[in-house]
C-alpha atoms as a PDB file:
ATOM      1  CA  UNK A   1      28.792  -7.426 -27.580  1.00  0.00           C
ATOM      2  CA  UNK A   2      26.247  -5.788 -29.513  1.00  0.00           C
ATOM      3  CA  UNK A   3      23.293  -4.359 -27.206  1.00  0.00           C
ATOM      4  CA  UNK A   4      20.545  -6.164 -27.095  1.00  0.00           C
ATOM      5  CA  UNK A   5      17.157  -4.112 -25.964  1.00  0.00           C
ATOM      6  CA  UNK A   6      13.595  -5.142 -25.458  1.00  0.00           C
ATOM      7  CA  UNK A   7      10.747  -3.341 -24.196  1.00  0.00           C
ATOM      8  CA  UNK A   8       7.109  -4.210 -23.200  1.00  0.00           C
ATOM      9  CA  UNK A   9       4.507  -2.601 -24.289  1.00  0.00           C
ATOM     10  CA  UNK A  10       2.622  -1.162 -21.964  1.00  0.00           C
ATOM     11  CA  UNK A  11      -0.800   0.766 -22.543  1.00  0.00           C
ATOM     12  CA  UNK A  12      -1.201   3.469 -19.747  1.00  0.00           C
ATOM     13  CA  UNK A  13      -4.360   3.070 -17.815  1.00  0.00           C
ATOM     14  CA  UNK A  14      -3.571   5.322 -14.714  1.00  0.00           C
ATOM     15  CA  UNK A  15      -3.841   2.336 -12.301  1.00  0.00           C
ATOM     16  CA  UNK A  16      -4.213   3.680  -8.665  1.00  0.00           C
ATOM     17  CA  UNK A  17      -2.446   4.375  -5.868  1.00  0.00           C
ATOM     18  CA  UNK A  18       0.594   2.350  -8.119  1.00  0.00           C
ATOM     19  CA  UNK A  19       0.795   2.711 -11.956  1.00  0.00           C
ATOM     20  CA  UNK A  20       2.984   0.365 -14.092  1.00  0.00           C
ATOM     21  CA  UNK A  21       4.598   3.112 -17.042  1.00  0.00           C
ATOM     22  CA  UNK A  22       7.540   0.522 -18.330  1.00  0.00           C
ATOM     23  CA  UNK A  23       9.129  -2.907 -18.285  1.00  0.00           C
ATOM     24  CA  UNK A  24      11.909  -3.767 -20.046  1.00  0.00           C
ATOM     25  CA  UNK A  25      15.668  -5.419 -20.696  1.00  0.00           C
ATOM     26  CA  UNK A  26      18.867  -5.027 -22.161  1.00  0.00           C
ATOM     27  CA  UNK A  27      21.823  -6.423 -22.149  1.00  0.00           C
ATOM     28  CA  UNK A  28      24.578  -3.365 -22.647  1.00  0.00           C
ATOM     29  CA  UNK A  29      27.424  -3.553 -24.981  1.00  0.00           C
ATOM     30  CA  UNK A  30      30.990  -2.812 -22.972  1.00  0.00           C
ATOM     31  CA  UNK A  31      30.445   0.634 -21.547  1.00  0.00           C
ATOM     32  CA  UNK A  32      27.753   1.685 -22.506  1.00  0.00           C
ATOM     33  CA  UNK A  33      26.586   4.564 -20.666  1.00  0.00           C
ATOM     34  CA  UNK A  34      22.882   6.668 -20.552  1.00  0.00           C
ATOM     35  CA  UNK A  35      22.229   9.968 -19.278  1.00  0.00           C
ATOM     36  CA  UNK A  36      22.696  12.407 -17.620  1.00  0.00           C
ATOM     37  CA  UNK A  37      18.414  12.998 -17.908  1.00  0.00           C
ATOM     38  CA  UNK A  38      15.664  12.766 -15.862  1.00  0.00           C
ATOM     39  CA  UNK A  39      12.378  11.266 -15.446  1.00  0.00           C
ATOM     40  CA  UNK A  40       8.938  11.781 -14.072  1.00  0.00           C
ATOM     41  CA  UNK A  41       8.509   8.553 -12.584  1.00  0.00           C
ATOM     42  CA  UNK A  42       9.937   5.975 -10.233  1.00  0.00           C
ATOM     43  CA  UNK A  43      12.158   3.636 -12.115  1.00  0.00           C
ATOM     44  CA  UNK A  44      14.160   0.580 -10.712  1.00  0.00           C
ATOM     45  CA  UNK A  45      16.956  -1.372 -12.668  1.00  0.00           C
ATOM     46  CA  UNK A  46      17.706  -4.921 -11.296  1.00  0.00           C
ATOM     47  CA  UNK A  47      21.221  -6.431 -12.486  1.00  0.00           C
ATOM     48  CA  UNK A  48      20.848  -9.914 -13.971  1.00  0.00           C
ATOM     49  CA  UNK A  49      24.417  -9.806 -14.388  1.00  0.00           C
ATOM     50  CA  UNK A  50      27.746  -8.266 -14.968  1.00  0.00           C
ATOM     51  CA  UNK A  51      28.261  -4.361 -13.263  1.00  0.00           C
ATOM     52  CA  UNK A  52      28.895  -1.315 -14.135  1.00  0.00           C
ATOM     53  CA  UNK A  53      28.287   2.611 -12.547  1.00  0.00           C
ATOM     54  CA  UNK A  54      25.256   4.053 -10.898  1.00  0.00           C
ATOM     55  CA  UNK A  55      25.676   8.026 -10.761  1.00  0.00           C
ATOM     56  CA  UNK A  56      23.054  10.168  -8.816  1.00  0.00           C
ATOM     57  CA  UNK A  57      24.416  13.913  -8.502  1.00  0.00           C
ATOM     58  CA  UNK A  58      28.034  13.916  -7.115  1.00  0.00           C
ATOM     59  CA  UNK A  59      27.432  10.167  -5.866  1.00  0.00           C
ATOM     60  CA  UNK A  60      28.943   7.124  -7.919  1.00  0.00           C
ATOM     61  CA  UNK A  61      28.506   3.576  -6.777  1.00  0.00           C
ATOM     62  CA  UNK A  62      29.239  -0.218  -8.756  1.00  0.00           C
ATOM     63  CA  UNK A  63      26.068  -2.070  -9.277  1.00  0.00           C
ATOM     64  CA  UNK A  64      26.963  -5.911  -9.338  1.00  0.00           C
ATOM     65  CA  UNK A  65      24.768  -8.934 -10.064  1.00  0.00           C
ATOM     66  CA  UNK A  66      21.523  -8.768  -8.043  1.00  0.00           C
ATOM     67  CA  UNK A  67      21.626  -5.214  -7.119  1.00  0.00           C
ATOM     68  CA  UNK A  68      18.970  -2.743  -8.031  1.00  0.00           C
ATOM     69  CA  UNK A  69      19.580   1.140  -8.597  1.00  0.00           C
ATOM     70  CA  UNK A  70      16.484   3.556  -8.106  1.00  0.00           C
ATOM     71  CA  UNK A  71      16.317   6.400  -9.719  1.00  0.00           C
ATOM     72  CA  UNK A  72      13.861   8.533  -8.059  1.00  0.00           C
ATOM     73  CA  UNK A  73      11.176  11.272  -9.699  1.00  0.00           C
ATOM     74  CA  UNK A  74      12.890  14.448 -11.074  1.00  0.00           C
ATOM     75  CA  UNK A  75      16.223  13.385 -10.095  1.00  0.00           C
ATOM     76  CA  UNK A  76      19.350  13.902 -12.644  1.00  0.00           C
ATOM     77  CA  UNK A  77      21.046  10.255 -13.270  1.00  0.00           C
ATOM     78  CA  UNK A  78      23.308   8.689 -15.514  1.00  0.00           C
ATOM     79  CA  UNK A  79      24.973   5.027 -15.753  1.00  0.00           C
ATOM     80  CA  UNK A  80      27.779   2.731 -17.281  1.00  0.00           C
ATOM     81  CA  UNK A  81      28.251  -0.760 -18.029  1.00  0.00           C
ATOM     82  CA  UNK A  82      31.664  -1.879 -16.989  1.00  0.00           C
ATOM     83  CA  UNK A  83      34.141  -2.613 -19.819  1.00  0.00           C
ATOM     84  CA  UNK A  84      34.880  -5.870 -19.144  1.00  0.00           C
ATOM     85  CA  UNK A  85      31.887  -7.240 -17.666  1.00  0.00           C
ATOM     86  CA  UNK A  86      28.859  -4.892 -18.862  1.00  0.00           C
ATOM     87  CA  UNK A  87      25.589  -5.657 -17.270  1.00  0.00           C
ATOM     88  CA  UNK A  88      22.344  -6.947 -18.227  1.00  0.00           C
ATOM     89  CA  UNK A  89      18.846  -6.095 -16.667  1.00  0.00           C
ATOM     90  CA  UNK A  90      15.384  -6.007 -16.341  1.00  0.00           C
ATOM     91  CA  UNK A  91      13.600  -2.156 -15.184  1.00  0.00           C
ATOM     92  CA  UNK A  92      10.418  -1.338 -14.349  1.00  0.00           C
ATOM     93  CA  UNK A  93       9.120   2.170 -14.299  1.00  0.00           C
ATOM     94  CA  UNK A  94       5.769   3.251 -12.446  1.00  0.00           C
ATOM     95  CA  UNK A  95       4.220   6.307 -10.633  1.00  0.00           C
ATOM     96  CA  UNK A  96       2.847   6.227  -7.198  1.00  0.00           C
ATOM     97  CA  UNK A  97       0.401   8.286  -5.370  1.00  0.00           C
ATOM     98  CA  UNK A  98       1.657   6.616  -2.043  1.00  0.00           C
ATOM     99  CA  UNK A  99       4.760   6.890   0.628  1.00  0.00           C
ATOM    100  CA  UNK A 100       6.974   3.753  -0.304  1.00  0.00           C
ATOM    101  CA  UNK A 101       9.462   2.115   1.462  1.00  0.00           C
ATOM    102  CA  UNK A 102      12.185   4.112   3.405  1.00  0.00           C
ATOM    103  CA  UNK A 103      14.846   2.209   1.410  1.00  0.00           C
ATOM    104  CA  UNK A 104      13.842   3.318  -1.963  1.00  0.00           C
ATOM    105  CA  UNK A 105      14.680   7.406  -0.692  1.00  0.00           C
ATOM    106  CA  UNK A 106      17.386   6.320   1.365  1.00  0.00           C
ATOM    107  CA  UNK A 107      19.623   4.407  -0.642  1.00  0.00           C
ATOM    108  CA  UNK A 108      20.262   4.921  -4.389  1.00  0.00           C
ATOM    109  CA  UNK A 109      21.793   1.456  -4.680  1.00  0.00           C
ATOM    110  CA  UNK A 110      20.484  -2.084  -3.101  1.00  0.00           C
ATOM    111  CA  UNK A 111      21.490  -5.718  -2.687  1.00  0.00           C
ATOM    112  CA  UNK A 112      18.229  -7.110  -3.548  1.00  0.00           C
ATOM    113  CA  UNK A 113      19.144 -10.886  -4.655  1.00  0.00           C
ATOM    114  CA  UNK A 114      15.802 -11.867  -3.331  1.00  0.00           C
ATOM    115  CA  UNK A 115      14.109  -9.589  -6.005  1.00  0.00           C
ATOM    116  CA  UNK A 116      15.509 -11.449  -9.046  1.00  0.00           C
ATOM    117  CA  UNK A 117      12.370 -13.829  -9.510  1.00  0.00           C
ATOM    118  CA  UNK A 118      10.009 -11.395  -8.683  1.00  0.00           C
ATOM    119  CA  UNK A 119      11.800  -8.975 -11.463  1.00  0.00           C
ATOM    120  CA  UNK A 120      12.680 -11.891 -13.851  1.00  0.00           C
ATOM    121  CA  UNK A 121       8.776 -13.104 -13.887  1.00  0.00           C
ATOM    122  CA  UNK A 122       7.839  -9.217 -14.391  1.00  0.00           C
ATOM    123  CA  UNK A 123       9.440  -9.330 -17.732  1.00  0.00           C
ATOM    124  CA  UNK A 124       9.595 -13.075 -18.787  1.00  0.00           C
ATOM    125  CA  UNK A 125       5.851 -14.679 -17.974  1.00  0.00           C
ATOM    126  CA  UNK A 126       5.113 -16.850 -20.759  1.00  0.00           C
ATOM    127  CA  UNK A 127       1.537 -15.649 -20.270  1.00  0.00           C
ATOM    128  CA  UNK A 128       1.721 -12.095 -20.965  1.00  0.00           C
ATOM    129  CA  UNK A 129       4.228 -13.009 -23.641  1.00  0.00           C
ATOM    130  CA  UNK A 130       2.247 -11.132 -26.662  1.00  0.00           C
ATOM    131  CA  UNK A 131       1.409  -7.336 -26.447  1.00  0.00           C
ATOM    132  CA  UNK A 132      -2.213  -6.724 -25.565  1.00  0.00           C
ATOM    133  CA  UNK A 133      -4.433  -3.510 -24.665  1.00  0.00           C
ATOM    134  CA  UNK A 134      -6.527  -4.859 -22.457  1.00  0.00           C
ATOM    135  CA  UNK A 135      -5.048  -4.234 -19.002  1.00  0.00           C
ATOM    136  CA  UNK A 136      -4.339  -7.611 -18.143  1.00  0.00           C
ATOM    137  CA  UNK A 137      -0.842  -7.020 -18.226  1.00  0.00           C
ATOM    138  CA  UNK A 138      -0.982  -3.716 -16.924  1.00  0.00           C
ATOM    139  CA  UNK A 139      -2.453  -5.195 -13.936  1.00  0.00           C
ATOM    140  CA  UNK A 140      -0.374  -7.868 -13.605  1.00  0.00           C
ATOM    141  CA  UNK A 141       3.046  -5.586 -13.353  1.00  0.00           C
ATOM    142  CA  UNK A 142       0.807  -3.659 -10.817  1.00  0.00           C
ATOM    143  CA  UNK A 143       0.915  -6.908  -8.529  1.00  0.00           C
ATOM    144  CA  UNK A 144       4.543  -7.038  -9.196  1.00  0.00           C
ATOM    145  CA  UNK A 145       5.414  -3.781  -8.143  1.00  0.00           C
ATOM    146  CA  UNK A 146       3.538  -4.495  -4.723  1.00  0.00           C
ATOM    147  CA  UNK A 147       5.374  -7.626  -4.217  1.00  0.00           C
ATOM    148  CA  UNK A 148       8.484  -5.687  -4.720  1.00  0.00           C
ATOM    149  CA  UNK A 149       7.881  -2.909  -2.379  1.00  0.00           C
ATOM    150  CA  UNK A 150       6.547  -5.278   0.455  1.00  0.00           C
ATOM    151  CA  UNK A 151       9.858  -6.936   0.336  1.00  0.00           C
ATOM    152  CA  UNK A 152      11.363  -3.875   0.507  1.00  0.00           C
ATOM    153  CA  UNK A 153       9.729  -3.050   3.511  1.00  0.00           C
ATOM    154  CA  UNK A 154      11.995  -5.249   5.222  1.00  0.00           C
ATOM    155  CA  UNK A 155      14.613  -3.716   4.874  1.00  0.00           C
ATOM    156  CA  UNK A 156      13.509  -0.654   6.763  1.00  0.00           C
ATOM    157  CA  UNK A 157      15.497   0.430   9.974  1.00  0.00           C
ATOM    158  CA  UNK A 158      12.815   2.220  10.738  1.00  0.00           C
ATOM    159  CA  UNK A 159      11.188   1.240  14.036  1.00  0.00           C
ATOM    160  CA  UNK A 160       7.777   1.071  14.112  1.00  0.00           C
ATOM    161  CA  UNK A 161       5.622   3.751  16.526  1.00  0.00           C
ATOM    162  CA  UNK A 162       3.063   2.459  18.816  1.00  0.00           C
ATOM    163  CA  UNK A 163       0.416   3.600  16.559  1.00  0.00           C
ATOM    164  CA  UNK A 164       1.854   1.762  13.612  1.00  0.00           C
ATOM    165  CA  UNK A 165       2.192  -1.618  15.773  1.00  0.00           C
ATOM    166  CA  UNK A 166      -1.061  -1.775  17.548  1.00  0.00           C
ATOM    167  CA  UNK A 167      -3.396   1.123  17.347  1.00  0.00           C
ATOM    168  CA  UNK A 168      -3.423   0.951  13.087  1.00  0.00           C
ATOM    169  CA  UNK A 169      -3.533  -2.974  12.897  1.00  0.00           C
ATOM    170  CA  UNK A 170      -6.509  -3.153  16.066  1.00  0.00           C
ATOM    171  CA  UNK A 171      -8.240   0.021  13.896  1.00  0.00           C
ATOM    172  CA  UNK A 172      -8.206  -2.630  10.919  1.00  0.00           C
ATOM    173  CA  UNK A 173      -9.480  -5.649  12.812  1.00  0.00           C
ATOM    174  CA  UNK A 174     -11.931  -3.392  13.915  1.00  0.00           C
ATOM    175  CA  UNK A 175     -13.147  -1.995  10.500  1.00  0.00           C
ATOM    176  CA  UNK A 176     -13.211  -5.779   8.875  1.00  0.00           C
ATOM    177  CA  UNK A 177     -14.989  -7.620  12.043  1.00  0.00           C
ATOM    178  CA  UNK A 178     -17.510  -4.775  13.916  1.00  0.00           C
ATOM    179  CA  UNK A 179     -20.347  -6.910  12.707  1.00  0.00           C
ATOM    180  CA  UNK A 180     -19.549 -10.326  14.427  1.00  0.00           C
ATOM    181  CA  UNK A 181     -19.810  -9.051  17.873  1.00  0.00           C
ATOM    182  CA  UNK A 182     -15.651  -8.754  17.900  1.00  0.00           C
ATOM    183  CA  UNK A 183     -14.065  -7.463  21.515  1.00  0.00           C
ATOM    184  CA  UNK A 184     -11.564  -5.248  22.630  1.00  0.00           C
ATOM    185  CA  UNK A 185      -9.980  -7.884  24.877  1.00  0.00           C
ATOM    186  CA  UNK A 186     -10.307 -10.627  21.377  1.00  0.00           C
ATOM    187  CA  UNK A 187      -8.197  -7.793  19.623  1.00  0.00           C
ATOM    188  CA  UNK A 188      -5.640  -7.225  22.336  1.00  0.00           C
ATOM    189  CA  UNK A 189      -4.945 -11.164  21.870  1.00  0.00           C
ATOM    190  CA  UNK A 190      -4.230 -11.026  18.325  1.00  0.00           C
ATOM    191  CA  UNK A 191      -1.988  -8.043  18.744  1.00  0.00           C
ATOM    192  CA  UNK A 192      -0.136 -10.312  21.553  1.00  0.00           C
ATOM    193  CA  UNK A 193      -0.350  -7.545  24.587  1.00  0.00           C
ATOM    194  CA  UNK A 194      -2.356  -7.265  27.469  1.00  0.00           C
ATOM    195  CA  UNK A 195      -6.096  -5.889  27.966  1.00  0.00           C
ATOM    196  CA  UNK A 196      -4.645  -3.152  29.936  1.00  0.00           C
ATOM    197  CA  UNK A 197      -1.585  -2.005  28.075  1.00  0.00           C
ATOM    198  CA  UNK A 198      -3.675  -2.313  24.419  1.00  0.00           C
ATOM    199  CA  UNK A 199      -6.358  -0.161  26.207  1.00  0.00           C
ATOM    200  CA  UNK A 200      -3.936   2.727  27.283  1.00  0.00           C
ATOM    201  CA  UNK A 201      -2.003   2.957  23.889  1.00  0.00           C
ATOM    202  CA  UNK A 202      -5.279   3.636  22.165  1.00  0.00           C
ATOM    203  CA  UNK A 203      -6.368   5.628  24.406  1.00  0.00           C
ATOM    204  CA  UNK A 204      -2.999   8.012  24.009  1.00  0.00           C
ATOM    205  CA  UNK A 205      -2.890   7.675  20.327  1.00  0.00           C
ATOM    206  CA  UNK A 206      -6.481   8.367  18.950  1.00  0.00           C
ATOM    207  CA  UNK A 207      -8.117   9.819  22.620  1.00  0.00           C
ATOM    208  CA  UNK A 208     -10.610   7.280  22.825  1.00  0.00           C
ATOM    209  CA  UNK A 209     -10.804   3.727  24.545  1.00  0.00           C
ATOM    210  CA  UNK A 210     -10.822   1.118  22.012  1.00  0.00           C
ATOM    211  CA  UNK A 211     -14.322   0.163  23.603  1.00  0.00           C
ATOM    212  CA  UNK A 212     -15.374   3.565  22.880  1.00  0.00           C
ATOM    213  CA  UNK A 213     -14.258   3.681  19.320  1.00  0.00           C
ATOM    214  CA  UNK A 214     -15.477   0.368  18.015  1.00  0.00           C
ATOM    215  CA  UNK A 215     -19.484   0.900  19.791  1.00  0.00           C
ATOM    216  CA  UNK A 216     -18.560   4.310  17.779  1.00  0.00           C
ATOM    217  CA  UNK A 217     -17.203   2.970  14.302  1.00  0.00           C
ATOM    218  CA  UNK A 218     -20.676   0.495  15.155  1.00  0.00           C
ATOM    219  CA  UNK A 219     -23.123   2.782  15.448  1.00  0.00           C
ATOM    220  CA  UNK A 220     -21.822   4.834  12.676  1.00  0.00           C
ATOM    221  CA  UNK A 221     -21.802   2.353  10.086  1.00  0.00           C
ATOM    222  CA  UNK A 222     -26.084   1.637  11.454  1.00  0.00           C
ATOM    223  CA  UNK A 223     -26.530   5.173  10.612  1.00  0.00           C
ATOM    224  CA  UNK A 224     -25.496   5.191   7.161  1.00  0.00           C
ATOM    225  CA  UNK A 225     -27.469   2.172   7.249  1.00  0.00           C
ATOM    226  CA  UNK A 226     -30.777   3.557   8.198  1.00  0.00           C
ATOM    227  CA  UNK A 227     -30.495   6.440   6.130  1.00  0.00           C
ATOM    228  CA  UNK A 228     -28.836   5.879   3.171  1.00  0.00           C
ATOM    229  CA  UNK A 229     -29.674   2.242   2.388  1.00  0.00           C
ATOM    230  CA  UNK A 230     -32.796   2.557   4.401  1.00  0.00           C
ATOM    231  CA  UNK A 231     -32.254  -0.705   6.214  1.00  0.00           C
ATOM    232  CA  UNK A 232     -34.792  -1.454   9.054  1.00  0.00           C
ATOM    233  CA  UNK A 233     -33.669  -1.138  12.679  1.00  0.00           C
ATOM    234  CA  UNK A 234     -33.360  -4.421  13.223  1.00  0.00           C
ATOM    235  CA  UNK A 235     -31.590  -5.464  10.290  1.00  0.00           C
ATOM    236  CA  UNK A 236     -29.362  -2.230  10.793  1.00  0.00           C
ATOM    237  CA  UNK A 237     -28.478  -3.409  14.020  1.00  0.00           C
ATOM    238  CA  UNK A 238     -27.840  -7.052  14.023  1.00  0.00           C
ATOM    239  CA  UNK A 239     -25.418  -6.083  10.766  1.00  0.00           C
ATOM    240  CA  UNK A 240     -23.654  -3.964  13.366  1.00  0.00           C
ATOM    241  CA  UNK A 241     -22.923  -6.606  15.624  1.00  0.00           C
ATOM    242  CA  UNK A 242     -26.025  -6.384  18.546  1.00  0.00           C
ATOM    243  CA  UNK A 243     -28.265  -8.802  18.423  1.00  0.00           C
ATOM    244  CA  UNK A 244     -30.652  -7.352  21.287  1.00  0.00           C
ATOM    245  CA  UNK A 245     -32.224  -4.293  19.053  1.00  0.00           C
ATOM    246  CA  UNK A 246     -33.512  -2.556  22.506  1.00  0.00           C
ATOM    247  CA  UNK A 247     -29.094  -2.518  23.546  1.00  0.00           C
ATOM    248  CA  UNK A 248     -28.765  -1.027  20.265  1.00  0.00           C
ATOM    249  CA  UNK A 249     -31.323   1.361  20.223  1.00  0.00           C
ATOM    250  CA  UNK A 250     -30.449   2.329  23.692  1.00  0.00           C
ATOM    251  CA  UNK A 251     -26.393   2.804  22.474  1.00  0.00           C
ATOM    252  CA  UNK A 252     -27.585   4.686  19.470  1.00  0.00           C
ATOM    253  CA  UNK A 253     -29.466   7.112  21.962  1.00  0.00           C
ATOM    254  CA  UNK A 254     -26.755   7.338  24.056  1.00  0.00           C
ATOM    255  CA  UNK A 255     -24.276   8.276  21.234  1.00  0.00           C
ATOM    256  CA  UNK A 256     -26.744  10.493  18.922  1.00  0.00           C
ATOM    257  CA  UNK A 257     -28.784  12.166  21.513  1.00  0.00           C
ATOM    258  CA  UNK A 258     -31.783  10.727  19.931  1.00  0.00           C
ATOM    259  CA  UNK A 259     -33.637   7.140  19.102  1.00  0.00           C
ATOM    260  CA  UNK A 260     -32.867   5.511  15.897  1.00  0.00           C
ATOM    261  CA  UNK A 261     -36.437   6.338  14.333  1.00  0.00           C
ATOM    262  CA  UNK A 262     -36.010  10.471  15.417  1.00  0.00           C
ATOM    263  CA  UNK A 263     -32.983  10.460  13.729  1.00  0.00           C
ATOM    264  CA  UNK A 264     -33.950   8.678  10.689  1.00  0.00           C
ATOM    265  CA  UNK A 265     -36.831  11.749  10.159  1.00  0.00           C
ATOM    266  CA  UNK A 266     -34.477  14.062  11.403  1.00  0.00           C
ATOM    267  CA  UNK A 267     -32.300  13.070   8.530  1.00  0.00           C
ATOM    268  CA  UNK A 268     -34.753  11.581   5.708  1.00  0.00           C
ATOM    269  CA  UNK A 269     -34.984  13.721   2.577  1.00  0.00           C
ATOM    270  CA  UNK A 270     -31.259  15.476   3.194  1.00  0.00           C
ATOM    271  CA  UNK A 271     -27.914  15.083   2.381  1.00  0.00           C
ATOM    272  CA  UNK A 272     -26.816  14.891   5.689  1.00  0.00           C
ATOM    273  CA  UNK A 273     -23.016  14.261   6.453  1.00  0.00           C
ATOM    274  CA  UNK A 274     -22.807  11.186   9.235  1.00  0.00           C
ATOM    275  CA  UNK A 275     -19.720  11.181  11.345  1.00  0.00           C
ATOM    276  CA  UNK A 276     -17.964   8.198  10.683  1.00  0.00           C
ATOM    277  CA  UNK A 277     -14.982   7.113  12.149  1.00  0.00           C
ATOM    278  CA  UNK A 278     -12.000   6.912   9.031  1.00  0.00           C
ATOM    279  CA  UNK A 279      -9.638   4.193   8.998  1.00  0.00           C
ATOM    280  CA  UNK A 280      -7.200   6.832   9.086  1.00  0.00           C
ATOM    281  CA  UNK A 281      -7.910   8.492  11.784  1.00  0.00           C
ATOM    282  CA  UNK A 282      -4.962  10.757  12.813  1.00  0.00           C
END
């Protein structure tokens, strides 16, 4: 078989945290081999079919239909189509600013048969069939990549900390809803565990009560509000979640040492840093 070898062409735009660098097929010719070399970038190969060899330093393994092998950033690779039944299959390359999945530095070769649309449509979409340089592509391999690594994901043995199962996911809820007049004990709901136990793993993973934190991450957000967008005190306050502007005024004084009006001279004219509370916050 003669090889067969395709490429997209892909105009880097330095996408962020995830950046698409190369998509492309080939269907090998019997043993056909490439490397050893290395890369600077992530770069997964998914088997449409056949097998052959995936070697990663003194480590060999067979790569059958529906397997993927990763070859990681700055790593020395090199791989063989089989001689009877030489594979065919789709890679994408990409860099990423991010941690990915646990799989991807754990295991050089995966059984990933619930990949093959996601890679198949990556390379095959009738609508980004013609080369273009406007980023629509570009972006649309982006959205690929995520779907990949979210399925991934699963496959992480991983378990989970407490901070990673309820203190980051209530720390979201909190960020998206402050301004609807959301709850601690609403939050602990969603998250499926008691008031009680919800309030002492927050308390033992940031050092705060989640009460504490979200009238904080509240009155935070109405500072930047009065000073930087120079939003009224009533407006600041019902876009904070409290309605009664005296309870807010009374929780900002409480929390800044001063009213809302002192601080807004206090701060008027400078490029004062406010204290906000990060989504990150460990």
């Amino acid at each position: 078989m003669a090889e067969e070898f395709e490429k997209k062409f892909i105009t880097n735009i330095d996408l962020k945290p995830i950046n698409p660098i190369q998509c492309g097929m080939q269907e090998c010719p019997s043993e056909y081999s490439f490397g050893p070399a290395v890369r600077d970038f992530w770069l997964l190969h998914f088997i449409i079919s056949g097998k052959g060899d995936f070697t990663n330093g003194e480590n060999t393994e067979e790569v059958k239909e529906n397997g993927i092998f990763v070859i990681r950033p700055y790593e020395k690779t090199s791989y063989k189509a089989d001689k009877d039944e030489p594979w065919s299959y789709i890679w994408i390359g990409f860099s990423s600013d991010i941690a990915l999945p646990d799989v991807l530095n754990e295991k050089d070769v995966i059984e990933a048969p619930y990949l093959r649309e996601t890679f198949e449509s990556a390379y095959h979409d009738a609508y980004f069939s013609e080369s273009r340089t406007d980023g629509a592509y570009e972006h649309f391999l982006c959205g690929k990549i995520w779907e990949i690594l979210g399925k991934l994901m699963k496959l992480s043995q991983r378990a989970l900390t407490p901070y990673e199962t309820y203190v980051r996911p209530a720390i979201s809820i909190m960020l998206s809803e402050y301004q609807k007049g959301l709850t601690v004990g609403q939050i602990a709901e969603r998250l499926h565990i008691s008031y009680g136990y919800f309030c002492d793993i927050f308390r033992a993973e940031t050092g705060r009560s989640p009460k504490k934190y979200l009238n904080m991450l509240r009155l935070d957000k109405a500072a930047l509000m009065l000073t930087i967008r120079n939003f009224s005190i009533t407006l600041a306050a019902t876009s904070v979640g409290y309605p009664d502007v005296f309870a807010f005024s009374r929780a900002f004084k409480r929390h800044y040492g001063c009213s809302p009006t002192e601080y807004v001279k206090a701060h008027s004219g400078e490029n004062a840093t406010v204290n906000i509370i990060k989504n990150n916050d460990r």
